[in-house]
N, C-alpha and C. Protein backbone atom coordinates (compact mmCIF):
# COMPACT_ATOMS: atom_id res chain seq x y z
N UNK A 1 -36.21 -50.55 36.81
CA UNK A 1 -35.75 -51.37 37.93
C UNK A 1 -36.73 -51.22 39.09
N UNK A 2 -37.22 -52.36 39.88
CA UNK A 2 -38.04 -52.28 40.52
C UNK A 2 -37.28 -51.93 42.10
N UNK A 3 -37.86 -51.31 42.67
CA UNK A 3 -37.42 -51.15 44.24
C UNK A 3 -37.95 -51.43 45.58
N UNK A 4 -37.57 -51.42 46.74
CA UNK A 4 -38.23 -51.75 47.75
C UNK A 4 -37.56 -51.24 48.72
N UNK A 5 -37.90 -50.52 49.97
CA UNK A 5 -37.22 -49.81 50.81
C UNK A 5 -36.91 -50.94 51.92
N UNK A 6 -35.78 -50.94 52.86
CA UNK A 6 -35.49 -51.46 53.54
C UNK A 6 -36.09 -51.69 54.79
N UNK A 7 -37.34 -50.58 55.11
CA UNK A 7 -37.83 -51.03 56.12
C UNK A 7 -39.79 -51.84 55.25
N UNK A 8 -39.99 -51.80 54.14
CA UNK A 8 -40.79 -52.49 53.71
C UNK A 8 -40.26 -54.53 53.80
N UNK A 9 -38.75 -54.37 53.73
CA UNK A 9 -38.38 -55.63 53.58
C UNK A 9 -38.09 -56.31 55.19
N UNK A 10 -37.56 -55.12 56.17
CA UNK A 10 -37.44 -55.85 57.42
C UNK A 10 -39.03 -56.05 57.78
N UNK A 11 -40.65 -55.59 57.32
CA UNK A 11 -41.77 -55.63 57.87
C UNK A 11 -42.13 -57.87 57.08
N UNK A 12 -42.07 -57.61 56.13
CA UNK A 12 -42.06 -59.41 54.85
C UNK A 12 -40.87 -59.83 55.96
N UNK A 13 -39.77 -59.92 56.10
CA UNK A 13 -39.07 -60.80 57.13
C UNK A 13 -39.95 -60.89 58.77
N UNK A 14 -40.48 -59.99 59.68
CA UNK A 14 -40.81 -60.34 60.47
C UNK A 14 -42.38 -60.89 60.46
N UNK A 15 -43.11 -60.51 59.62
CA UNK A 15 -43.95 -61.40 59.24
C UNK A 15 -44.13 -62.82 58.87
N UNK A 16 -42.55 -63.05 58.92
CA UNK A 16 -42.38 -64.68 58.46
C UNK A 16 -42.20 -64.98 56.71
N UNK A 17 -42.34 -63.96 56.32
CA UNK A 17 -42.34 -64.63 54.98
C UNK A 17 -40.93 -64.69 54.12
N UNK A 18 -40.90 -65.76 53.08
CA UNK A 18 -39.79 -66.49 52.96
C UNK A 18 -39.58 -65.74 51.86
N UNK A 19 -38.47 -65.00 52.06
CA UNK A 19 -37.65 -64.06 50.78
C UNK A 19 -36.50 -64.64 50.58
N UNK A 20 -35.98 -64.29 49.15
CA UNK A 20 -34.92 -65.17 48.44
C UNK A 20 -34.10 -63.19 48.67
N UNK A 21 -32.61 -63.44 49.24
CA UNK A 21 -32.22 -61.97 49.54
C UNK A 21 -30.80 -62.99 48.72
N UNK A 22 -30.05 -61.36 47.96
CA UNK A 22 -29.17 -61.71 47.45
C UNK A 22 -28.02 -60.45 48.26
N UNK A 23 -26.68 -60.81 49.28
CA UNK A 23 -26.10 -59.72 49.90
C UNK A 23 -25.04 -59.64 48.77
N UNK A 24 -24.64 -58.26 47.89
CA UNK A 24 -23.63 -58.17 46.85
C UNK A 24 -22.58 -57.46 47.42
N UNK A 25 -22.65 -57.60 48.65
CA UNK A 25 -21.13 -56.91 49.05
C UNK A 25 -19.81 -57.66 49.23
N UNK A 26 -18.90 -57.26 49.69
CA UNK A 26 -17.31 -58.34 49.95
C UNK A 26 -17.71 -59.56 50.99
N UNK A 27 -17.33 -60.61 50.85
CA UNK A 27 -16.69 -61.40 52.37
C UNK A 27 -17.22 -60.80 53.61
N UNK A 28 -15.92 -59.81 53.48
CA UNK A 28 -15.25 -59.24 54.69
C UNK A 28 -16.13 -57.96 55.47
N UNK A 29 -17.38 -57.29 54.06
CA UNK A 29 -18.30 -57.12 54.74
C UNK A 29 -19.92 -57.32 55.34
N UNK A 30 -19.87 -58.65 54.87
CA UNK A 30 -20.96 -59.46 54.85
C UNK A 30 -20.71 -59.73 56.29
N UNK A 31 -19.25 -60.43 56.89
CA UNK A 31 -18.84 -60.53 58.60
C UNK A 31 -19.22 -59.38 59.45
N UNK A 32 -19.04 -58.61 59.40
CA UNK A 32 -19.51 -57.40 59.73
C UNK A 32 -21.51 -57.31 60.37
N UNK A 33 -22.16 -58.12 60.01
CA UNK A 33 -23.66 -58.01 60.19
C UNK A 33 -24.30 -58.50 58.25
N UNK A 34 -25.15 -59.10 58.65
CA UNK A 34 -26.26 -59.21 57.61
C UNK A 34 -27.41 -59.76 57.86
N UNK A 35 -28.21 -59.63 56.98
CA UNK A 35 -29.97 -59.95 57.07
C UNK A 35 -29.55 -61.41 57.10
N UNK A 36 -30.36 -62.03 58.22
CA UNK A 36 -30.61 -63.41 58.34
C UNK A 36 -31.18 -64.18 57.12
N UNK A 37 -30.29 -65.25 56.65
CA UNK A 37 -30.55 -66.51 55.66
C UNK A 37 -30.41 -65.61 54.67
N UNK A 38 -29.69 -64.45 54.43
CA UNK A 38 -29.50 -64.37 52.76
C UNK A 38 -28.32 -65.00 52.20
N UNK A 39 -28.09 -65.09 50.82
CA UNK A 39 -26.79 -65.79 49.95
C UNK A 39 -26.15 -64.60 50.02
N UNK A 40 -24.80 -64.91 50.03
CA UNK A 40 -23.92 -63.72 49.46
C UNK A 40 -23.19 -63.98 48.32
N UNK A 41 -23.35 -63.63 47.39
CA UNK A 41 -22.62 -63.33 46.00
C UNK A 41 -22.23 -62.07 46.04
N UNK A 42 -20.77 -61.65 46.21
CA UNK A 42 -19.91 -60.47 46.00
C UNK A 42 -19.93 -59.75 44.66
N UNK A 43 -20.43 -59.07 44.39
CA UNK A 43 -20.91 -58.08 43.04
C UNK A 43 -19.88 -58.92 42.11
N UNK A 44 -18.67 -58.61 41.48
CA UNK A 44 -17.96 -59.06 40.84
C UNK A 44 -17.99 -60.76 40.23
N UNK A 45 -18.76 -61.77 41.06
CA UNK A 45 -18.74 -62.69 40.62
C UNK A 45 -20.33 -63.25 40.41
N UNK A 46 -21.10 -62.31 40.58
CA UNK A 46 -22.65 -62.22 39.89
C UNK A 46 -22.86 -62.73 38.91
N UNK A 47 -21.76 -62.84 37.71
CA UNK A 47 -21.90 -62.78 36.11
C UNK A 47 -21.97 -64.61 36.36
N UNK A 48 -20.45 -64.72 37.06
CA UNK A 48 -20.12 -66.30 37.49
C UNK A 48 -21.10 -67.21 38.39
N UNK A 49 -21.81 -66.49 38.92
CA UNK A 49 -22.67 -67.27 40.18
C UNK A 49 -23.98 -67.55 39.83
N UNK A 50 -24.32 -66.93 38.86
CA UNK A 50 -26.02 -66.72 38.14
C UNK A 50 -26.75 -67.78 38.19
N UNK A 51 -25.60 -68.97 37.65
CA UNK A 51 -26.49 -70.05 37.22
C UNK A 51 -26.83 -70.73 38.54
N UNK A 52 -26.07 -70.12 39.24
CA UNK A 52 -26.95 -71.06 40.46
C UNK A 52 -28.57 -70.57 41.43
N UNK A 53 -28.53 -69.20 40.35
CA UNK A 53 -30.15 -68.70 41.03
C UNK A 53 -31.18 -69.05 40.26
N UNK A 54 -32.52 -69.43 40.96
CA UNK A 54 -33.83 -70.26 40.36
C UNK A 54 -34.21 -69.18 39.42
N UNK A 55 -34.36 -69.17 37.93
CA UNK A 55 -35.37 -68.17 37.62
C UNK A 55 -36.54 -68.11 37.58
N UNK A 56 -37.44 -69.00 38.52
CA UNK A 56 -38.41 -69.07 38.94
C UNK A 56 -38.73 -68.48 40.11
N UNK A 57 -37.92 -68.03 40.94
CA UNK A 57 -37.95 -66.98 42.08
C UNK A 57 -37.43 -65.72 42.24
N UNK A 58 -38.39 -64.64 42.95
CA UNK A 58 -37.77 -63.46 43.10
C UNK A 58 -36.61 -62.98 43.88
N UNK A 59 -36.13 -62.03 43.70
CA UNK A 59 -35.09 -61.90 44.45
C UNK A 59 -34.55 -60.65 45.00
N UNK A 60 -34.41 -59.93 46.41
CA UNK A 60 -34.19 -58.69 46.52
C UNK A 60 -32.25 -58.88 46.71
N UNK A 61 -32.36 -57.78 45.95
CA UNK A 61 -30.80 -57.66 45.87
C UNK A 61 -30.15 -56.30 47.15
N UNK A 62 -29.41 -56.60 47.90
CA UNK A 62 -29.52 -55.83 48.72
C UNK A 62 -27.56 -55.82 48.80
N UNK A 63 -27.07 -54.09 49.05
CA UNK A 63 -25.57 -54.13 49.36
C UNK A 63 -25.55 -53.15 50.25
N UNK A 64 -23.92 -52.16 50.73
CA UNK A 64 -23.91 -51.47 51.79
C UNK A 64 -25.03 -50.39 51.79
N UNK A 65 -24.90 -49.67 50.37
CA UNK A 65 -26.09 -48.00 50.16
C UNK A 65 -27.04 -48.45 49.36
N UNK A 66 -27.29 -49.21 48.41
CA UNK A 66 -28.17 -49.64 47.54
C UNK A 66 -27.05 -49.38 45.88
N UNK A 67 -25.89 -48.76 45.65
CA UNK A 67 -25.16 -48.70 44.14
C UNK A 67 -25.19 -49.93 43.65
N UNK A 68 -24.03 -51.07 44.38
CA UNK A 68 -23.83 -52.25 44.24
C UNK A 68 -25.03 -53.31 43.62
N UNK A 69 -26.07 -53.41 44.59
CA UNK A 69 -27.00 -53.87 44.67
C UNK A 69 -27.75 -52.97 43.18
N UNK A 70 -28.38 -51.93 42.70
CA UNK A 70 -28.85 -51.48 41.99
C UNK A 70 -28.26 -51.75 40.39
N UNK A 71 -26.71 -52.31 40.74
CA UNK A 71 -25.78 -52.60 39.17
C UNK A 71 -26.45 -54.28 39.00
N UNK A 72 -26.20 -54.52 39.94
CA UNK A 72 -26.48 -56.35 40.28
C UNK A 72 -28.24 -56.69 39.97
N UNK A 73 -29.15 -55.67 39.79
CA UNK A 73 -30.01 -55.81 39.71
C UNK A 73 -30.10 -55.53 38.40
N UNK A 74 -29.96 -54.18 37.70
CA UNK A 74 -30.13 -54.10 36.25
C UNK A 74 -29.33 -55.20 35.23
N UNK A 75 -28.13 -55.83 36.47
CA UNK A 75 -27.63 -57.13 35.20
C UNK A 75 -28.26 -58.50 34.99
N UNK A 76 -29.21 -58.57 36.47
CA UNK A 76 -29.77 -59.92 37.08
C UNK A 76 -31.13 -59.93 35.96
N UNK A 77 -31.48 -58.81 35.90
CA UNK A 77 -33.04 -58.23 35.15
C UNK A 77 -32.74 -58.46 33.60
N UNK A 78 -31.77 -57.81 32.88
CA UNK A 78 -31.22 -58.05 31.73
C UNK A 78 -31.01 -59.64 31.14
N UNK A 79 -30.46 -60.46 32.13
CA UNK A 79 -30.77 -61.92 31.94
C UNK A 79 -32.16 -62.86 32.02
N UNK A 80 -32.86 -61.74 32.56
CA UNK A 80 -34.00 -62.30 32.78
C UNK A 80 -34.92 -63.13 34.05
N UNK A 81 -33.50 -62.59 34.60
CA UNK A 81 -34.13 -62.56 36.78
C UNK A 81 -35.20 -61.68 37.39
N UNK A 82 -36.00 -62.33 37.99
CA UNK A 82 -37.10 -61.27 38.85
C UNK A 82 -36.20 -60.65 40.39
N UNK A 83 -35.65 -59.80 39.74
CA UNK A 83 -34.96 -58.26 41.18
C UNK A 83 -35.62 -57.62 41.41
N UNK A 84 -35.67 -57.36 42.53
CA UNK A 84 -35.96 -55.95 43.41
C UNK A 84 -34.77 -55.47 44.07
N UNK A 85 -34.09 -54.44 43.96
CA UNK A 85 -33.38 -53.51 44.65
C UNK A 85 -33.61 -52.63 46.15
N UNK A 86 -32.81 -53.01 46.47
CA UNK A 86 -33.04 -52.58 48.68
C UNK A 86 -32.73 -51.46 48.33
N UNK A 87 -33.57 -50.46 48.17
CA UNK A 87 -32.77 -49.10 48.98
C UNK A 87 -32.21 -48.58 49.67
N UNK A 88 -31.07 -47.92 49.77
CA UNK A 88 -30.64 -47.72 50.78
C UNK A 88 -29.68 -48.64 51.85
N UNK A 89 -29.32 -49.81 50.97
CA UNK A 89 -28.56 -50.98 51.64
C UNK A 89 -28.74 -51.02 53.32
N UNK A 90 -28.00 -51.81 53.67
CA UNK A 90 -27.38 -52.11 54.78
C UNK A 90 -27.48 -51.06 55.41
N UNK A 91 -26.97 -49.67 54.95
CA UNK A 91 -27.09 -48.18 55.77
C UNK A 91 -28.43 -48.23 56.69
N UNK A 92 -29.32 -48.41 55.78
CA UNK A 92 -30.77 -48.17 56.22
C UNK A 92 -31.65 -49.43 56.78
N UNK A 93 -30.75 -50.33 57.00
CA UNK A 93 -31.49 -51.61 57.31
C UNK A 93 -31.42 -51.18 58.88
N UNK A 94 -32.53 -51.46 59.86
CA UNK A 94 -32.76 -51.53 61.04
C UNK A 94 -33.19 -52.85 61.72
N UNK A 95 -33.52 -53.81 61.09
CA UNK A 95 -34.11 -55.32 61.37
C UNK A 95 -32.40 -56.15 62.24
N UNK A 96 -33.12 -57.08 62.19
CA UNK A 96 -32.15 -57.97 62.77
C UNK A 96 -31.21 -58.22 62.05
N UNK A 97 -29.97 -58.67 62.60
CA UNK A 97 -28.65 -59.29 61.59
C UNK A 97 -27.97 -60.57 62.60
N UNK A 98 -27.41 -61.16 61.66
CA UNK A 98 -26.34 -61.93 62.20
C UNK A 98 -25.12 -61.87 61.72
C-alpha cells in the first residue's frame, strides 16, 4: 500500500495542484472540518460508490487517523484503483479546511 504523509499532501494542495482526495469518514464527521474539494464516501459504502471513481485517476484516501482510510485503500487497490493512503488522517492534517 502506497502512502503519503499529511503534510506532503497539504504542500501538492497549496501548490495548486489538482488532487482527486477521497474523505472515508461519517457525514457527521466530514461537518466537523475537511480538506477543501474532496468527495466523501463513508467507508461502509466504498464497495457501493466505486463505480463512480475514474480508474484513470489517482486517488489519496484520507480518514480521522489513517485505519479507515488504509482499509479503503487496500480494497480500492485490490479492484484495481490507483490509492495512496494519508497518514495519520485528519489528526495530522494542519492545511486548510472547510
Amino acid at each position: 500500500m502506497r502512502e503519503i504523509t499529511a503534510k506532503e499532501v497539504e504542500l501538492l494542495v497549496n501548490e495548486g495542484k489538482e488532487l482527486d482526495i477521497i474523505d472515508v469518514r461519517e457525514v457527521d464527521e466530514v461537518a466537523t472540518g475537511k480538506i477543501p474539494n474532496v468527495v466523501n464516501i463513508p467507508l461502509g459504502l466504498i464497495e457501493f460508490r466505486m463505480h463512480e471513481l475514474d480508474k484513470s485517476k489517482e486517488f489519496i484516501v484520507v480518514c480521522r487517523s489513517g485505519g479507515r482510510s488504509g482499509r479503503a485503500t487496500q480494497f480500492l487497490e485490490s479492484h484495481g484503483y490507483k490509492v495512496i493512503n494519508m497518514q495519520g488522517g485528519m489528526l495530522a492534517w494542519e492545511g486548510k479546511t472547510e
